[in-house]
Protein backbone atom coordinates (compact mmCIF):
# COMPACT_ATOMS: atom_id res chain seq x y z
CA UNK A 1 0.00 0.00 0.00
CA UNK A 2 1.18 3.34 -0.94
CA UNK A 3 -0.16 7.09 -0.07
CA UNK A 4 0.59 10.06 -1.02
CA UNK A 5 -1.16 13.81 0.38
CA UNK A 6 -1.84 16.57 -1.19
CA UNK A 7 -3.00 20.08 0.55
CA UNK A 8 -5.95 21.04 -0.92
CA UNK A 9 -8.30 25.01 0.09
CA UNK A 10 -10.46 23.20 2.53
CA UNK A 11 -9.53 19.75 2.35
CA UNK A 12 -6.76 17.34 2.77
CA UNK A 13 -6.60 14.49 -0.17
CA UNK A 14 -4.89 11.02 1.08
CA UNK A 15 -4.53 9.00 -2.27
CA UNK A 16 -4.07 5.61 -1.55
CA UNK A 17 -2.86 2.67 -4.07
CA UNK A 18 -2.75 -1.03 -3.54
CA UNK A 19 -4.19 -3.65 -0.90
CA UNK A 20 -5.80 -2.16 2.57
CA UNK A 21 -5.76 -5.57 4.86
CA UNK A 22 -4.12 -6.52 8.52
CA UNK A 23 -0.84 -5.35 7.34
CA UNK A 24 -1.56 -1.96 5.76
CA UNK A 25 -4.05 -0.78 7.95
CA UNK A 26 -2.28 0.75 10.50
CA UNK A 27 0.09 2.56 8.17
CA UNK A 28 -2.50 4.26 6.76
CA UNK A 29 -3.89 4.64 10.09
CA UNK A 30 -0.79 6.79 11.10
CA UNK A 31 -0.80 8.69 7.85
CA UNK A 32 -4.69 9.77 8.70
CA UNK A 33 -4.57 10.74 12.18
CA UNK A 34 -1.34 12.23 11.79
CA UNK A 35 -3.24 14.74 9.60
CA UNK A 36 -5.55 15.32 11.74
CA UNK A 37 -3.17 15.91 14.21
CA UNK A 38 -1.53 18.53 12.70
CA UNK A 39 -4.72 20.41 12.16
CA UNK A 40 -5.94 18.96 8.46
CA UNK A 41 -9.26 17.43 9.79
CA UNK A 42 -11.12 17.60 6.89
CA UNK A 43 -9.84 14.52 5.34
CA UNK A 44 -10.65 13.00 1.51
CA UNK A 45 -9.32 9.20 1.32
CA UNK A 46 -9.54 8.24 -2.66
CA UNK A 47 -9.96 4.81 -2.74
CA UNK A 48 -9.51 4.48 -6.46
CA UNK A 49 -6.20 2.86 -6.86
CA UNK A 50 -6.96 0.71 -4.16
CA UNK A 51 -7.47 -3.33 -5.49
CA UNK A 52 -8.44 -4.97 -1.84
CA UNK A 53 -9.91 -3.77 1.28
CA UNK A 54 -10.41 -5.95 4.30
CA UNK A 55 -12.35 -4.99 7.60
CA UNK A 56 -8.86 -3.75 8.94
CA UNK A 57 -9.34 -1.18 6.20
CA UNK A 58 -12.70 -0.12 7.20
CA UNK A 59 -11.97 -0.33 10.84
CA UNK A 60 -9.44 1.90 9.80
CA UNK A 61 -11.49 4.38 7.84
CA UNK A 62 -14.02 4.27 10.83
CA UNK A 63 -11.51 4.98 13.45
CA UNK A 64 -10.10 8.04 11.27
CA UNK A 65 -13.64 9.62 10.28
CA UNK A 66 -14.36 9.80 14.48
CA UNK A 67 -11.25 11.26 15.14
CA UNK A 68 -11.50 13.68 12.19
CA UNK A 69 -15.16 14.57 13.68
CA UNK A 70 -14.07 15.00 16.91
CA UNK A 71 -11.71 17.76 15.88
CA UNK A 72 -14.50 19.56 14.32
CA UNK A 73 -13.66 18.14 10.56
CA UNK A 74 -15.12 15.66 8.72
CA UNK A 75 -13.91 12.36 6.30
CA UNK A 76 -14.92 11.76 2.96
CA UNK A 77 -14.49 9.11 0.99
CA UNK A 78 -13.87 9.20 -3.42
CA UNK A 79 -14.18 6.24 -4.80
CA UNK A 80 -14.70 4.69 -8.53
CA UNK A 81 -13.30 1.42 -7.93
CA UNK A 82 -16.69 -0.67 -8.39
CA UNK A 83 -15.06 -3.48 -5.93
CA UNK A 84 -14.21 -0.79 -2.90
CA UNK A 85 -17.82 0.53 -3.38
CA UNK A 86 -19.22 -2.96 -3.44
CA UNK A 87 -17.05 -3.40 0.00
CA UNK A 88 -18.54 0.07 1.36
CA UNK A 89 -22.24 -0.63 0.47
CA UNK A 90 -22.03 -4.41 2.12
CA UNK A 91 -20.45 -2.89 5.16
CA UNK A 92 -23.02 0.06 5.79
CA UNK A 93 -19.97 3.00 4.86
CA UNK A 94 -22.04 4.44 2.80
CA UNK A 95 -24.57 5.25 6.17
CA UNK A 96 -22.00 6.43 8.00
CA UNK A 97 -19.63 8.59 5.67
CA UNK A 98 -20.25 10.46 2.70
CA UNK A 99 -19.09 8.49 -0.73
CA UNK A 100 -18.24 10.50 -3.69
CA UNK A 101 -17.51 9.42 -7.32
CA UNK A 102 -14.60 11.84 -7.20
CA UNK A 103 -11.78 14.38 -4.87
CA UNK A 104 -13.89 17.05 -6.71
CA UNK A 105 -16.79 16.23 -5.63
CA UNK A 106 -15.71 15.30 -2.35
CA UNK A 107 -13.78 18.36 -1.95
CA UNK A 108 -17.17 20.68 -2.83
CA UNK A 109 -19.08 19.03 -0.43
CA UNK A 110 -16.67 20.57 2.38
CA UNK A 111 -17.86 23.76 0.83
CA UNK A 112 -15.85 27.19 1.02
């Protein structure tokens, strides 16, 4: 697994690439809160270069999106990647975070 951020106006983006399972998770665990940490709490994970996500992954995502909340921000998820999204839907993500088809559109829904 691989990530790279990017600064964004309103939002932080956290593109991620490859598998999201037992042994990824908690790297991109660190990489999360550690934005939030340092005051980026509005948070955009693209999920489109990822090929596998396990419940560690969502655990992960879940764990991130109530810190993120807690420090008055917000996560949002960008996804095209019809097998994430079919992972999301099963798991009820899509209830609890907001799912966008793209960093645009996630981005806009932080507003200005």
């Amino acid at each position: 697994m691989n990530t790279q951020v990017k600064h964004e106006n309103h939002s932080t983006v956290v593109e991620v690439s490859g598998s999201v399972d037992a042994l990824t998770a908690s790297d991109l665990s660190k990489v999360l809160l550690d934005q939030i940490e340092d005051g980026h709490s509005n948070l955009i994970v693209d999920l489109r270069e990822v090929d596998f996500m396990s419940s560690a992954g969502l655990r992960t995502l879940l764990g991130a999106l109530k810190e993120a909340r807690s420090h008055g921000g917000d996560l949002r998820i960008a996804s095209t990647n019809p097998g994430v999204d079919k992972v999301l839907k099963m798991s009820g993500f899509h209830n609890i975070a907001k799912v966008f088809a793209s960093q645009d559109e996630a981005a806009a829904s932080f507003g200005a």
